[in-house]
C-alpha atoms as a PDB file:
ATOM      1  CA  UNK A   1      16.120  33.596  34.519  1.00  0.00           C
ATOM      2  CA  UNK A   2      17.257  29.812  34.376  1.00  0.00           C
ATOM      3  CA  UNK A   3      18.897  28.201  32.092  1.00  0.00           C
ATOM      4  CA  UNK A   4      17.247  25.507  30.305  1.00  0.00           C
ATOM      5  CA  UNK A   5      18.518  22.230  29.417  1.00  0.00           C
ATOM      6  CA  UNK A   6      19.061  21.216  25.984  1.00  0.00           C
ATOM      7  CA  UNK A   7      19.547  17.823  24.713  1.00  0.00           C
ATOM      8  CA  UNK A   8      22.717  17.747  22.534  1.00  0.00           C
ATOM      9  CA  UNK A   9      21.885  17.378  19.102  1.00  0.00           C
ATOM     10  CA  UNK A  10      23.190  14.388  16.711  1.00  0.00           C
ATOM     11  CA  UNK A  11      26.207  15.349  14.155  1.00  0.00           C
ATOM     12  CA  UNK A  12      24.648  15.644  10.373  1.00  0.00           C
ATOM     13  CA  UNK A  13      26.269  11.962   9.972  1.00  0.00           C
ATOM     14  CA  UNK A  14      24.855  10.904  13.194  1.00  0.00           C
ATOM     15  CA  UNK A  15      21.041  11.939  12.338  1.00  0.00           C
ATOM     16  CA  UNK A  16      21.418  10.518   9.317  1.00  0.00           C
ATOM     17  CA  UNK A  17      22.720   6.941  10.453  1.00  0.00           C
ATOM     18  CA  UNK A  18      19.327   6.934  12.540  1.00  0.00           C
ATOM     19  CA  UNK A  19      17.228   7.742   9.957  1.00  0.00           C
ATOM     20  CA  UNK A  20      18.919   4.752   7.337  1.00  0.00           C
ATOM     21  CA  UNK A  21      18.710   2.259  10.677  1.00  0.00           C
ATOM     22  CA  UNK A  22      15.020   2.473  11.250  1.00  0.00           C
ATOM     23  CA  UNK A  23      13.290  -0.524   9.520  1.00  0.00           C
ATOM     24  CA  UNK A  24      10.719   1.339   7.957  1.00  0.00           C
ATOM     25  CA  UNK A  25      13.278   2.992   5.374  1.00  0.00           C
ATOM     26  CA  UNK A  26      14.196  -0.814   4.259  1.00  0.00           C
ATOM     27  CA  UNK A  27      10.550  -1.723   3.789  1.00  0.00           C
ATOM     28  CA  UNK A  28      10.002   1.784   1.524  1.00  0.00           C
ATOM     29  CA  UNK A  29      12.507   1.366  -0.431  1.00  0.00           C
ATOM     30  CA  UNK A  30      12.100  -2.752  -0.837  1.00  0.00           C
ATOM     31  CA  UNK A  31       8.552  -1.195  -1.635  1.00  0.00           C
ATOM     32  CA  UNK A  32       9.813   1.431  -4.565  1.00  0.00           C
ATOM     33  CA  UNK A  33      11.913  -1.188  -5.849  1.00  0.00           C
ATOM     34  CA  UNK A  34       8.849  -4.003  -6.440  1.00  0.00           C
ATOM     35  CA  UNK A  35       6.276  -0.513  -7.242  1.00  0.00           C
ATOM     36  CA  UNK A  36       9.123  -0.298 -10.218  1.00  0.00           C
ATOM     37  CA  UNK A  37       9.564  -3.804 -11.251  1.00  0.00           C
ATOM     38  CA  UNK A  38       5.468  -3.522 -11.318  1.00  0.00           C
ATOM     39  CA  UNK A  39       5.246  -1.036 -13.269  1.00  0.00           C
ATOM     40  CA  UNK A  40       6.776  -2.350 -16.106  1.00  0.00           C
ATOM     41  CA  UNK A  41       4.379  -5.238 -15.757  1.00  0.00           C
ATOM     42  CA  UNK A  42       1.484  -2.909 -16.092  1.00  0.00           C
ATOM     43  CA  UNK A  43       2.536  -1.172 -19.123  1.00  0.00           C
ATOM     44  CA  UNK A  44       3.245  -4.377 -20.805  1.00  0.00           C
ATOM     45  CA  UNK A  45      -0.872  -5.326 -20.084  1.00  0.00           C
ATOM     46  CA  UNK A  46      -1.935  -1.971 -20.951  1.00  0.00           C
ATOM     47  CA  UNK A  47       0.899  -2.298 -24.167  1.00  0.00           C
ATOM     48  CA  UNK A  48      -0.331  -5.930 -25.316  1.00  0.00           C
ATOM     49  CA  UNK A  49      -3.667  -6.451 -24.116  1.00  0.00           C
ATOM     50  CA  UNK A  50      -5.431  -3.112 -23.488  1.00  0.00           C
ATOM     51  CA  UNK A  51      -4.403  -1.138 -26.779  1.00  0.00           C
ATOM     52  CA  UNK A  52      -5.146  -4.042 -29.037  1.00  0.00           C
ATOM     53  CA  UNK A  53      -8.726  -4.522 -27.693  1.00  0.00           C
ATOM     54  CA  UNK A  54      -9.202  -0.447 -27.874  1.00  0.00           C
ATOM     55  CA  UNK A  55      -7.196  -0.700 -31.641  1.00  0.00           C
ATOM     56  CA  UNK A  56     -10.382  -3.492 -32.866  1.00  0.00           C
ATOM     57  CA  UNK A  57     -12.646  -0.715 -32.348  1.00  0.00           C
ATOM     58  CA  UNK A  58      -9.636   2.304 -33.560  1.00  0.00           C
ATOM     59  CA  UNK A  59      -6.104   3.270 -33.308  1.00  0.00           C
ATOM     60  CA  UNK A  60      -3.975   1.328 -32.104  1.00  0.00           C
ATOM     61  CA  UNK A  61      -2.354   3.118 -29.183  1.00  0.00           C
ATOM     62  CA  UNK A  62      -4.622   5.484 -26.773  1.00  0.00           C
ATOM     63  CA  UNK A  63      -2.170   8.068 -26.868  1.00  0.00           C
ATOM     64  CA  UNK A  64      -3.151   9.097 -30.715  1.00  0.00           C
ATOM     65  CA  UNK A  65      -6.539   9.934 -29.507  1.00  0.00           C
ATOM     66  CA  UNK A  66      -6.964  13.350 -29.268  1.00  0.00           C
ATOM     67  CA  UNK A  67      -9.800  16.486 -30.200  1.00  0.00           C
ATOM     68  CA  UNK A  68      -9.242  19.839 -31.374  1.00  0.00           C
ATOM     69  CA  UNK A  69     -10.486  22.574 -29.114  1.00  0.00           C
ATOM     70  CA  UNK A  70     -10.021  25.642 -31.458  1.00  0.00           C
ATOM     71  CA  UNK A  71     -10.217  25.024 -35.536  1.00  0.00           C
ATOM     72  CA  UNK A  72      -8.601  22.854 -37.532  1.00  0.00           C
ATOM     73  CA  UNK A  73      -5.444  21.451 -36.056  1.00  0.00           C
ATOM     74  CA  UNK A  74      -2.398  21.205 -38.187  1.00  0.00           C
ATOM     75  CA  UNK A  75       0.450  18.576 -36.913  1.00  0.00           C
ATOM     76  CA  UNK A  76       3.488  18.377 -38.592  1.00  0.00           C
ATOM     77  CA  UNK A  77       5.541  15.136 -39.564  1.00  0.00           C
ATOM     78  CA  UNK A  78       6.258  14.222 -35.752  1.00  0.00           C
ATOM     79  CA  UNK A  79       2.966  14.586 -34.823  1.00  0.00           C
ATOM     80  CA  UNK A  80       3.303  17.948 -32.632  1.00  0.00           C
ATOM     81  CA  UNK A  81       0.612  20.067 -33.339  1.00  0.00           C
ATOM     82  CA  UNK A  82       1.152  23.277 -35.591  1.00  0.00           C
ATOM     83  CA  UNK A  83      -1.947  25.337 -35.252  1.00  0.00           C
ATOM     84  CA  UNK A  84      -5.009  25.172 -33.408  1.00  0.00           C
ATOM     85  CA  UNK A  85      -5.503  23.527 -29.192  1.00  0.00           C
ATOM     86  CA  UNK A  86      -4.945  19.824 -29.181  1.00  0.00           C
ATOM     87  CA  UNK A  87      -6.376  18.097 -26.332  1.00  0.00           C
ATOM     88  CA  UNK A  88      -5.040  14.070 -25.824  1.00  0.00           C
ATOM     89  CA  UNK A  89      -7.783  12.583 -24.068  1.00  0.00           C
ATOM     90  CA  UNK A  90      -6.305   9.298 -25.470  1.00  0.00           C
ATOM     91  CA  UNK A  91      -2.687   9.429 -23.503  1.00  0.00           C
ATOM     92  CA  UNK A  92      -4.753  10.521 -19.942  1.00  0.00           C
ATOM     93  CA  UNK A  93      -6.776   7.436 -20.812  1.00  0.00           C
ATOM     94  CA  UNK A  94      -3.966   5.593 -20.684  1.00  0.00           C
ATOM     95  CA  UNK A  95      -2.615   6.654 -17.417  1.00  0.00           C
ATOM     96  CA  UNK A  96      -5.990   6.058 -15.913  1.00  0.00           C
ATOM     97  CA  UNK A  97      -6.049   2.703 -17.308  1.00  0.00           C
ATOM     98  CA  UNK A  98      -2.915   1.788 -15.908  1.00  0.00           C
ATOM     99  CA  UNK A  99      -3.239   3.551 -12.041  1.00  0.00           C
ATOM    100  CA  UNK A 100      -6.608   1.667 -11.582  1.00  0.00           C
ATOM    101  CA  UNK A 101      -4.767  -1.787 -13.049  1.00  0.00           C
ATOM    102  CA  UNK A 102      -2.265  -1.150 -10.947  1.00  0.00           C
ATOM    103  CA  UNK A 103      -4.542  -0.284  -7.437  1.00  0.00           C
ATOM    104  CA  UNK A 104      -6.543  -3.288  -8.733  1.00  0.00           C
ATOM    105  CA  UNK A 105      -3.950  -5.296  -8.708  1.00  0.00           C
ATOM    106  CA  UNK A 106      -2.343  -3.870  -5.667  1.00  0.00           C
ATOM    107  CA  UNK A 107      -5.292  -4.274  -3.646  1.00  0.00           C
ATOM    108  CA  UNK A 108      -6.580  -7.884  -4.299  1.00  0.00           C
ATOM    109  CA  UNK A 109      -3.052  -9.492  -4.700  1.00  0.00           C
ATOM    110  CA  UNK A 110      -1.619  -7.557  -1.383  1.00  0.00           C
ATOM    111  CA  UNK A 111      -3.715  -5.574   0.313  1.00  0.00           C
ATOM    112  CA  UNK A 112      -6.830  -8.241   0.408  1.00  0.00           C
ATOM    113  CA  UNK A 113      -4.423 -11.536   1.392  1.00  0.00           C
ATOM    114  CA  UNK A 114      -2.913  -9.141   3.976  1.00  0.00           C
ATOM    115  CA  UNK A 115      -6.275  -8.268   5.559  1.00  0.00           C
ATOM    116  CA  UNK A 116      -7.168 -11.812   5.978  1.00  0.00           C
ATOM    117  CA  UNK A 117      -4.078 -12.682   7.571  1.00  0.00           C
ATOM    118  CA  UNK A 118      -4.182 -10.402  10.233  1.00  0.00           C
ATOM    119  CA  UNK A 119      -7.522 -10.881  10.798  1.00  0.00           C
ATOM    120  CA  UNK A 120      -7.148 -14.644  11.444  1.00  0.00           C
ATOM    121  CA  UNK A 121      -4.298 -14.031  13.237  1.00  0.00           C
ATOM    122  CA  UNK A 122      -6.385 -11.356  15.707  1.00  0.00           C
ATOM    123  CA  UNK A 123      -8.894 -14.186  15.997  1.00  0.00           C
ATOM    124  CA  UNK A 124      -6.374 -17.013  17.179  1.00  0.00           C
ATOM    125  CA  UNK A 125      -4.621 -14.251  19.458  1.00  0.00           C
ATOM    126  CA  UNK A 126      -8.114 -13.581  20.845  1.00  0.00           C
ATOM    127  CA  UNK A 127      -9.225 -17.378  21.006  1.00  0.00           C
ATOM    128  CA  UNK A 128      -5.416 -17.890  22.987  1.00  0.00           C
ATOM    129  CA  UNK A 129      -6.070 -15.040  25.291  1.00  0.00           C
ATOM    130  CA  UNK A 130      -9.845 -15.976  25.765  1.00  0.00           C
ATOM    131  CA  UNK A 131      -8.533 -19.839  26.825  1.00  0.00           C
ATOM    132  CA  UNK A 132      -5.635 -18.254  29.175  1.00  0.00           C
ATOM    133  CA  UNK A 133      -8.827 -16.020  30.880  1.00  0.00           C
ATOM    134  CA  UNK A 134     -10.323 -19.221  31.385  1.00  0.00           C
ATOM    135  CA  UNK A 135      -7.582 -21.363  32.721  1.00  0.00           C
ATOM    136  CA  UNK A 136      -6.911 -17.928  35.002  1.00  0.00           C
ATOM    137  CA  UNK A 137     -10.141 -18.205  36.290  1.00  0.00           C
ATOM    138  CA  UNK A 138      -9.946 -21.950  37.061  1.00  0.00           C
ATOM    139  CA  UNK A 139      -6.812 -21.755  38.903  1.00  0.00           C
ATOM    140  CA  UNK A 140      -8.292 -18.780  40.712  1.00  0.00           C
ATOM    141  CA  UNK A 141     -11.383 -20.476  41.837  1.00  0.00           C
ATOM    142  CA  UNK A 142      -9.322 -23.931  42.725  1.00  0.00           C
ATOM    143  CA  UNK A 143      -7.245 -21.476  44.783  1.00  0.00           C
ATOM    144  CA  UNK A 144     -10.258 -20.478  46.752  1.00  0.00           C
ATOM    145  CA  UNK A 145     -11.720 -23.709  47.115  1.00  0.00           C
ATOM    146  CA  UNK A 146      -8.199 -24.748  48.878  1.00  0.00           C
ATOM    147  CA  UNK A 147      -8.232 -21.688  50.839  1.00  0.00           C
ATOM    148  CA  UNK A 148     -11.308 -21.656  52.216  1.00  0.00           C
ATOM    149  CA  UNK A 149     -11.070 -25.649  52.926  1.00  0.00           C
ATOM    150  CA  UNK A 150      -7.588 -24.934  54.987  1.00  0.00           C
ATOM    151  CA  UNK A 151      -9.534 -21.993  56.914  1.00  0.00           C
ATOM    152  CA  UNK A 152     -12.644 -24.513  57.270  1.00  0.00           C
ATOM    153  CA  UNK A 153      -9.929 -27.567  58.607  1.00  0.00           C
ATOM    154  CA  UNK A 154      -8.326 -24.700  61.403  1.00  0.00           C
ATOM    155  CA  UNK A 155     -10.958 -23.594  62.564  1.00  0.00           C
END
């Protein structure tokens, strides 16, 4: 049998060195820190505009919508539900509301700006790289013009 090879491994510290100098870790966490800061932006729209215009036709606040599955519920002081199955449609509401403000605004404030970008920048590079085949070609064909003159003046 032969032996085979191994690549030594990095040291724990080593590995993880790597993994912090790859430029993809800054971007994710530069990206968790503005997904954060945004988040507190959505709940204040969903906290000042969205409950408001849902408390003109009710409550207030989403989250104290709710049905009882099985009899009567019973809720003490704090709200927390003594007997029967509570179901609070009105707090997954909410979290709907705010993922699809939050994808909404995601995607026409980022992802949509983004798109157009590089898509006008694919079209210059193409445009660029379209005018350098041309000038190519030029030069090529001016090359064989001289050529074949200097062939036609020898001989």
């Amino acid at each position: 049998m032969s032996e085979q090879q191994q690549e030594p491994k990095p040291g724990l510290l080593g590995g993880f060195k790597e993994f912090l100098t790859r430029g993809n870790v800054v971007d994710l966490a530069v990206a968790v820190v503005i997904g954060a800061a945004f988040t507190g932006v959505v709940n204040s729209v969903v906290n000042g505009v969205i409950n408001p215009v849902v408390g003109a036709f009710g409550t207030k606040d989403l989250a104290s919508y709710k049905a009882c599955l099985k009899g009567p519920c019973g809720y003490d002081s704090a709200g927390h539900v003594t007997h029967g199955v509570a179901v609070l449609w009105g707090s997954v509401l909410g979290a709907v509301l705010n993922f699809l403000i939050t994808g909404a605004v995601v995607y026409f404030l980022m992802v949509v700006p983004m798109g157009r970008y590089l898509a006008r920048r694919a079209a210059r590079r193409a445009k660029q790289e379209e005018e350098h085949a041309e000038v190519e070609a030029t030069e090529v064909q001016l090359l064989r013009e001289i050529r074949d003159a200097l062939v036609a003046r020898s001989s």
